[in-house]
N, C-alpha and C. Protein backbone atom coordinates (compact mmCIF):
# COMPACT_ATOMS: atom_id res chain seq x y z
N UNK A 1 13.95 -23.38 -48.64
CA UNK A 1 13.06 -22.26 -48.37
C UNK A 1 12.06 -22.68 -47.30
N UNK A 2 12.05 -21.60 -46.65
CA UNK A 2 10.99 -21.92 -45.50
C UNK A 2 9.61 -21.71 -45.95
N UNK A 3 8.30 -22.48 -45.35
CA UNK A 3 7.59 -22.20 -45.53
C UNK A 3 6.98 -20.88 -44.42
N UNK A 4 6.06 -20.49 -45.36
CA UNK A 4 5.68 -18.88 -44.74
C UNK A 4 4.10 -18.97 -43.94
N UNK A 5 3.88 -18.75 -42.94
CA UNK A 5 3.04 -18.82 -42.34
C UNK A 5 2.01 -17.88 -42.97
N UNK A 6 1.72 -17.15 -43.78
CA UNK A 6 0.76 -16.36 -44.32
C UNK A 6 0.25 -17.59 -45.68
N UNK A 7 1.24 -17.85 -46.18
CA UNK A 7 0.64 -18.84 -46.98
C UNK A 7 -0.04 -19.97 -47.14
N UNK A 8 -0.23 -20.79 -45.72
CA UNK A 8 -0.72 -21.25 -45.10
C UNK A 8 -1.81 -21.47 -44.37
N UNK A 9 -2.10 -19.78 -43.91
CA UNK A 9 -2.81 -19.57 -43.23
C UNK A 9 -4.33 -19.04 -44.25
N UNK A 10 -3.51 -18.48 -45.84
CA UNK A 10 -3.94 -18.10 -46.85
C UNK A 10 -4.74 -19.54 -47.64
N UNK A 11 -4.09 -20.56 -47.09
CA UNK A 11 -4.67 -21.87 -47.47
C UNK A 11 -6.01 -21.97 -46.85
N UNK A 12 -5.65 -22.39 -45.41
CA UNK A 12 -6.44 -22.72 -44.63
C UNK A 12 -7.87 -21.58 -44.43
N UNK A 13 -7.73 -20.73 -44.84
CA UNK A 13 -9.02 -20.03 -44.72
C UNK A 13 -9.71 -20.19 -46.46
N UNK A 14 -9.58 -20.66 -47.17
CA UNK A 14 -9.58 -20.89 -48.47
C UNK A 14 -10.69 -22.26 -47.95
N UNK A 15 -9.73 -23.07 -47.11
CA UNK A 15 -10.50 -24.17 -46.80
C UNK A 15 -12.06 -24.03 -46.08
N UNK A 16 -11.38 -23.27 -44.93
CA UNK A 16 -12.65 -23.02 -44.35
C UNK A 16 -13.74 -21.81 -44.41
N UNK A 17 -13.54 -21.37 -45.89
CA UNK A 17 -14.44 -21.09 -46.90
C UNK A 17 -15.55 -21.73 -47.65
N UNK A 18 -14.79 -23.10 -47.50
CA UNK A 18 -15.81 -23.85 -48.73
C UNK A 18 -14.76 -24.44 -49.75
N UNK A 19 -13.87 -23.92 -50.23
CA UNK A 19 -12.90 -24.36 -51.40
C UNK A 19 -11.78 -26.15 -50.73
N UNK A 20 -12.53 -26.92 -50.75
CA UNK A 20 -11.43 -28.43 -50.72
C UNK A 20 -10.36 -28.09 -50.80
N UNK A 21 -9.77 -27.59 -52.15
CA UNK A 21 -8.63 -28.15 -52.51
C UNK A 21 -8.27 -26.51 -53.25
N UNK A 22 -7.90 -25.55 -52.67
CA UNK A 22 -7.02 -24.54 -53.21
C UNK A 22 -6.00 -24.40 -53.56
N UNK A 23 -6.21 -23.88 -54.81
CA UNK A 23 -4.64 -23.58 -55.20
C UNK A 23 -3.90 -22.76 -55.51
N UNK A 24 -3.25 -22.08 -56.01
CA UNK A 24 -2.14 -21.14 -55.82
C UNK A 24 -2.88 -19.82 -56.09
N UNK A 25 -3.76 -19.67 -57.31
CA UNK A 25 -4.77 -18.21 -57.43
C UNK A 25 -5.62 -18.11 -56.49
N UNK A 26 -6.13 -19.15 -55.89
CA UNK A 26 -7.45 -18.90 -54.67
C UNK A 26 -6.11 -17.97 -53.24
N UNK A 27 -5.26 -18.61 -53.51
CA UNK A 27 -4.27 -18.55 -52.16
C UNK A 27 -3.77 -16.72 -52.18
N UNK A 28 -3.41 -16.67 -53.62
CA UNK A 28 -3.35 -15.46 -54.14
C UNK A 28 -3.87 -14.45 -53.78
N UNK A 29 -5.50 -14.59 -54.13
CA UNK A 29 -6.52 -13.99 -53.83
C UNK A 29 -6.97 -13.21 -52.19
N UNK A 30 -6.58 -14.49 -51.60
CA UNK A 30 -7.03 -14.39 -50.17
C UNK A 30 -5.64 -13.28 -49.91
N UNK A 31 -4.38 -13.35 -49.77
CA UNK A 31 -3.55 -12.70 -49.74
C UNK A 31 -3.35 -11.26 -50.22
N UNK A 32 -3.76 -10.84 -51.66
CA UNK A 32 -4.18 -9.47 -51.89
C UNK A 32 -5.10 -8.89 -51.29
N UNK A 33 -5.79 -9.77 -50.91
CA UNK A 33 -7.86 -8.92 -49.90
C UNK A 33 -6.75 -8.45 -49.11
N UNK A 34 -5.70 -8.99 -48.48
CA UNK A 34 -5.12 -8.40 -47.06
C UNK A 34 -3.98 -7.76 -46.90
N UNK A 35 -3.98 -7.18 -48.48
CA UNK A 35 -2.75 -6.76 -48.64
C UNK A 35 -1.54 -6.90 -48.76
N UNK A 36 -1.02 -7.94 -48.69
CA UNK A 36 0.00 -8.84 -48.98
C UNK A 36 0.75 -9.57 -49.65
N UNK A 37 1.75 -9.21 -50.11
CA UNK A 37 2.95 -9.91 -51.76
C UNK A 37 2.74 -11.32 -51.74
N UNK A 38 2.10 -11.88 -52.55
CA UNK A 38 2.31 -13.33 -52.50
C UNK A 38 3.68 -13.45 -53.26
N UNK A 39 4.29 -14.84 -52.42
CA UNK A 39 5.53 -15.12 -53.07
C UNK A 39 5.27 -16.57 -53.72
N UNK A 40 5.28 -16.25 -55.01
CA UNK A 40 4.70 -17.33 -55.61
C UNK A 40 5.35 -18.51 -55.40
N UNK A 41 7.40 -19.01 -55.20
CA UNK A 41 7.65 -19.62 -54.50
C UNK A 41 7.19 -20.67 -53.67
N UNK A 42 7.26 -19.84 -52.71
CA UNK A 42 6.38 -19.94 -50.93
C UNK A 42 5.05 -20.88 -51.58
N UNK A 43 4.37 -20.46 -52.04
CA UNK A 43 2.62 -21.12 -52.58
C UNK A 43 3.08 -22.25 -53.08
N UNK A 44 4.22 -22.32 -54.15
CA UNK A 44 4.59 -23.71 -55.21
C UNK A 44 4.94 -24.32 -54.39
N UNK A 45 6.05 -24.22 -53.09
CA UNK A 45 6.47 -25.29 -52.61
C UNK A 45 5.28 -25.57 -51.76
N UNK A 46 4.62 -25.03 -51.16
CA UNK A 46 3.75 -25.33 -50.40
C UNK A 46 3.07 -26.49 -50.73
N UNK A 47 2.22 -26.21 -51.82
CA UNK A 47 0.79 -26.83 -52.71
C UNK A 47 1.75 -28.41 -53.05
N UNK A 48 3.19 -27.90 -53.92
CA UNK A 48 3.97 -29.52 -54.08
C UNK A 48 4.12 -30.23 -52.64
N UNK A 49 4.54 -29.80 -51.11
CA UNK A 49 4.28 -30.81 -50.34
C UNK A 49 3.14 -31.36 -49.85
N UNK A 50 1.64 -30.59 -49.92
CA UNK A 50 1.01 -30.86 -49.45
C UNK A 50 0.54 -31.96 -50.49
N UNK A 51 0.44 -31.65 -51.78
CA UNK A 51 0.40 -32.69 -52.64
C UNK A 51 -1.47 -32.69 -52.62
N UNK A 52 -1.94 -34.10 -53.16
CA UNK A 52 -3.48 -34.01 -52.75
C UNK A 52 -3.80 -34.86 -51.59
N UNK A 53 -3.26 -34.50 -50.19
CA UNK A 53 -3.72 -34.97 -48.90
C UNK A 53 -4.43 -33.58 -48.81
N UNK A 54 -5.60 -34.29 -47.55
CA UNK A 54 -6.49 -33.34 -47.33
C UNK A 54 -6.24 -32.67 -46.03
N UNK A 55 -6.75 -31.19 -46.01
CA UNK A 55 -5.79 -30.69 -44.85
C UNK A 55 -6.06 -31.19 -43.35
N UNK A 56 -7.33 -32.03 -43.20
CA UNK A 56 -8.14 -32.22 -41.72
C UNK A 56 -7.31 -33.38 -41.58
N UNK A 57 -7.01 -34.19 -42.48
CA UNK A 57 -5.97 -34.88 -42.50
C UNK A 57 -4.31 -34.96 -42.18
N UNK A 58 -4.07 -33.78 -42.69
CA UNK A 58 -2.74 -33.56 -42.46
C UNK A 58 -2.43 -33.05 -40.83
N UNK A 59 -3.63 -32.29 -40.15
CA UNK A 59 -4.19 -31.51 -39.18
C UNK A 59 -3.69 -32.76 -38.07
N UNK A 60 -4.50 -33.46 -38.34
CA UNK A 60 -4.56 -34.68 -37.36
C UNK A 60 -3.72 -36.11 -37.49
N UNK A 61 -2.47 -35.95 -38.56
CA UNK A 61 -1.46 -36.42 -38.68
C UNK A 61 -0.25 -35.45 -38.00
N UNK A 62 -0.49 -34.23 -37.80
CA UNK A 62 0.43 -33.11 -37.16
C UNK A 62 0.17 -33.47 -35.53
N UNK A 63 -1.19 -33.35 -35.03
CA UNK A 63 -1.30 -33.67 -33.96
C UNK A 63 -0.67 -34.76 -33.09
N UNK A 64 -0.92 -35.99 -33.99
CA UNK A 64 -0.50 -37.34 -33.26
C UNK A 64 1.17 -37.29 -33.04
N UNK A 65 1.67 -36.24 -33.93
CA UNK A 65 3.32 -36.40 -33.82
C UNK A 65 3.98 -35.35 -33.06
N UNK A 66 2.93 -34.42 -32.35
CA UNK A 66 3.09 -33.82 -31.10
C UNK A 66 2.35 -34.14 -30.03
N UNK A 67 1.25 -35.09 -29.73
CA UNK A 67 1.36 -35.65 -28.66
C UNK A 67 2.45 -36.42 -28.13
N UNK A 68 3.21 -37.03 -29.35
CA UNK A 68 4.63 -37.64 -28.53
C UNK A 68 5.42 -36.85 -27.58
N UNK A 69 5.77 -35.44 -27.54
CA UNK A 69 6.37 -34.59 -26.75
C UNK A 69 5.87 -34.66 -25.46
N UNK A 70 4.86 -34.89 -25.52
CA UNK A 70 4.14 -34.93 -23.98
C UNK A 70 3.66 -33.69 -23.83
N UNK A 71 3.11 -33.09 -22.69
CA UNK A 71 2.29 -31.99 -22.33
C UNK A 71 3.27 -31.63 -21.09
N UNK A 72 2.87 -30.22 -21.35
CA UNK A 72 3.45 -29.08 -20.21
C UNK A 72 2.68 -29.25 -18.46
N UNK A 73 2.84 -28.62 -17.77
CA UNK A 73 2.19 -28.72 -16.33
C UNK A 73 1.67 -30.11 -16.30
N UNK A 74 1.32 -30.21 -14.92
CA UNK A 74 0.96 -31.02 -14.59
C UNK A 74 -0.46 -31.14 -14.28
N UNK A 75 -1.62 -32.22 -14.10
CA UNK A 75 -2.92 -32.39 -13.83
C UNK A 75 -3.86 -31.94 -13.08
N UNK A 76 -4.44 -31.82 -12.49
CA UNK A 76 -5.19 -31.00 -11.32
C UNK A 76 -4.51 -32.65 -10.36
N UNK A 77 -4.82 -31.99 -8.84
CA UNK A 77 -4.58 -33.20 -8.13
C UNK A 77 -5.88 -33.96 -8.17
N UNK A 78 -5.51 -35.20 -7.42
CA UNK A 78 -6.73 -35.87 -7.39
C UNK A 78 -8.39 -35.26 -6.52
N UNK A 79 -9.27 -36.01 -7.31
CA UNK A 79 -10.60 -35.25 -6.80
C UNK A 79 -10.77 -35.88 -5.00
N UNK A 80 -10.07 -36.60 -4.86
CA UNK A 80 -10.85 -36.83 -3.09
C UNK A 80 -10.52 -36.27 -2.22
N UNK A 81 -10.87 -36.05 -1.16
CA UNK A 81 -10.57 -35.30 0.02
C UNK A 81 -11.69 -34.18 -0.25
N UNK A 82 -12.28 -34.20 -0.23
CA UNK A 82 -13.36 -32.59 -0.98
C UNK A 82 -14.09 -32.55 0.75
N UNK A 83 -14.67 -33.43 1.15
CA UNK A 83 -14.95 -33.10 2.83
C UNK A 83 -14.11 -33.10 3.99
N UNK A 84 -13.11 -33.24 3.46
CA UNK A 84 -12.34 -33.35 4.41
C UNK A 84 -11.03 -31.59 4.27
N UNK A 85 -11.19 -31.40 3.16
CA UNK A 85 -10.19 -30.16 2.76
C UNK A 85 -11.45 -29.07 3.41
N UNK A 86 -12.86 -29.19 3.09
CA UNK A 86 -13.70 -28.63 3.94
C UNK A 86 -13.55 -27.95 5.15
N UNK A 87 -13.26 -29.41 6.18
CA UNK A 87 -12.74 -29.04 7.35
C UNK A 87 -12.10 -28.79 7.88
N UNK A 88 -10.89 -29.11 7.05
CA UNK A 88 -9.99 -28.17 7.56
C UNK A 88 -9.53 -26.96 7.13
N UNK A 89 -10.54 -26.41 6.21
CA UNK A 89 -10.62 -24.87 6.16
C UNK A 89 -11.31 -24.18 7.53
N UNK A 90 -12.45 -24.90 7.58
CA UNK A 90 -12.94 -24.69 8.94
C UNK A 90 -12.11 -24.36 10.00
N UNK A 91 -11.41 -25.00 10.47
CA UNK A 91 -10.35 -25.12 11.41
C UNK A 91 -9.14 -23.67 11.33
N UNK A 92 -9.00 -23.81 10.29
CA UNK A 92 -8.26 -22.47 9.94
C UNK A 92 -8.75 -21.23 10.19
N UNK A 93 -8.55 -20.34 11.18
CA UNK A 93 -8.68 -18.91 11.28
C UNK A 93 -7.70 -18.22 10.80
N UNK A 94 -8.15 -17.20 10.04
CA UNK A 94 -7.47 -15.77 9.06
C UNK A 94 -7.53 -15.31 10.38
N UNK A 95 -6.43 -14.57 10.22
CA UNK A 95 -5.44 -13.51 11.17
C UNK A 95 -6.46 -12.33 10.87
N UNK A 96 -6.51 -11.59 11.04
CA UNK A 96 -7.30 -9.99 11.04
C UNK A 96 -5.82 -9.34 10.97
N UNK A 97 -6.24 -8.29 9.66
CA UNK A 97 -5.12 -7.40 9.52
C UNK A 97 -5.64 -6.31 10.64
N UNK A 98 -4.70 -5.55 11.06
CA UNK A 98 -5.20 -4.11 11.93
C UNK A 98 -4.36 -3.52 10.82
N UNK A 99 -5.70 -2.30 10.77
CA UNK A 99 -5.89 -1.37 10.01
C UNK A 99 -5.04 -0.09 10.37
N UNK A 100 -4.24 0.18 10.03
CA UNK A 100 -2.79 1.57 10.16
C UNK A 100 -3.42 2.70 9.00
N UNK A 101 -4.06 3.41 9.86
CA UNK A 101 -3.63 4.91 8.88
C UNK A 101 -2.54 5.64 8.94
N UNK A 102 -2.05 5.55 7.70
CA UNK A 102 -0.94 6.16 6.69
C UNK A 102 -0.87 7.18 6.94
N UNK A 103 -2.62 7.78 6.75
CA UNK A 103 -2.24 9.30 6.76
C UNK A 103 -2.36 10.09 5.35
N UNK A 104 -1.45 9.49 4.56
CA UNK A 104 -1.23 10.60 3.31
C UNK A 104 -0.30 11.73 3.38
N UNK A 105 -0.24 12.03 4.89
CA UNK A 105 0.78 13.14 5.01
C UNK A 105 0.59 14.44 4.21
N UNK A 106 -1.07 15.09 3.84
CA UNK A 106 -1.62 16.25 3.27
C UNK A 106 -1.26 16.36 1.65
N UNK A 107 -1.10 15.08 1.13
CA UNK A 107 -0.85 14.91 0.02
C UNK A 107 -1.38 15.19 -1.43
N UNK A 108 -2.75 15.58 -0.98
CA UNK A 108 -3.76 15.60 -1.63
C UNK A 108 -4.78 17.16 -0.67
N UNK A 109 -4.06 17.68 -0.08
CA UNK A 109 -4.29 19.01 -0.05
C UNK A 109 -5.32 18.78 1.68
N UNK A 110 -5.69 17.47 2.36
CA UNK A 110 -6.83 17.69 3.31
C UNK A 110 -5.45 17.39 4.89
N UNK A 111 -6.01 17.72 5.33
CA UNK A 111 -5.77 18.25 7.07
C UNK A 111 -5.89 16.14 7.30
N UNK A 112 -5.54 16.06 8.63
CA UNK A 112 -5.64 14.98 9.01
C UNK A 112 -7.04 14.72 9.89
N UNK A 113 -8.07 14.49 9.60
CA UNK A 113 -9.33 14.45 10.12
C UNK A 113 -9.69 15.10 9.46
N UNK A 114 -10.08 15.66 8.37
CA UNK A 114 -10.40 17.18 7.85
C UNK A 114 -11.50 16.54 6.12
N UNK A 115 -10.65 15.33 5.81
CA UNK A 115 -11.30 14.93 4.53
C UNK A 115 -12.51 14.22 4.50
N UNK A 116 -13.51 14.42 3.19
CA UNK A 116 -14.32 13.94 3.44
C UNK A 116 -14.85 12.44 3.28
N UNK A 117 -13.61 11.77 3.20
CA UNK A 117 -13.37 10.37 3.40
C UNK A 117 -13.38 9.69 4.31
């Protein structure tokens, strides 16, 4: 059986309530406020793996075994060149768009010169 992400999540706000160590009626509880079938199941297996480790614990035993995967994208580049990328923005001139009226083609009911736009 899979574990269920509501039950879990039914934990963890239990926790960060105030309640250490919740258990299956606190979990309960939080789950009816929100309308929701607890599957008592789902809660038993839950509460039996977590066992009595603590969850900030388990939190940061989860973490360390996904930093192994490594991280997505890559870093910002390096910080130097900052006066020098400067200047050669400097150096760079933007093109100027020329400006084309469209027109509208009376689309909107005005004459060509006629609107008060």
């Amino acid at each position: 059986m899979i574990l269920e992400m509501k039950v879990i999540s039914a934990y963890m706000l239990c926790v960060l309530g105030g309640n250490a160590s919740p258990g299956a009626d606190d979990i309960k509880k939080v789950l009816s406020a929100l309308d929701i079938a607890a599957d008592d199941a789902a809660i038993t297996l839950f509460l039996e793996k977590l066992g009595d480790k603590v969850l900030a614990d388990v939190i940061t035993a989860g973490k360390a075994k996904l930093s192994k995967f490594g991280g997505g994208g890559g870093g910002g580049g390096g910080g130097s060149g900052g006066a020098a990328a400067a200047v050669e923005e400097e150096k760079e001139e933007e093109e100027e768009e020329e400006e084309v009226d469209l027109g509208g083609g009376g689309l909107f009911g005005e004459e060509a010169g006629d609107g008060d736009y």
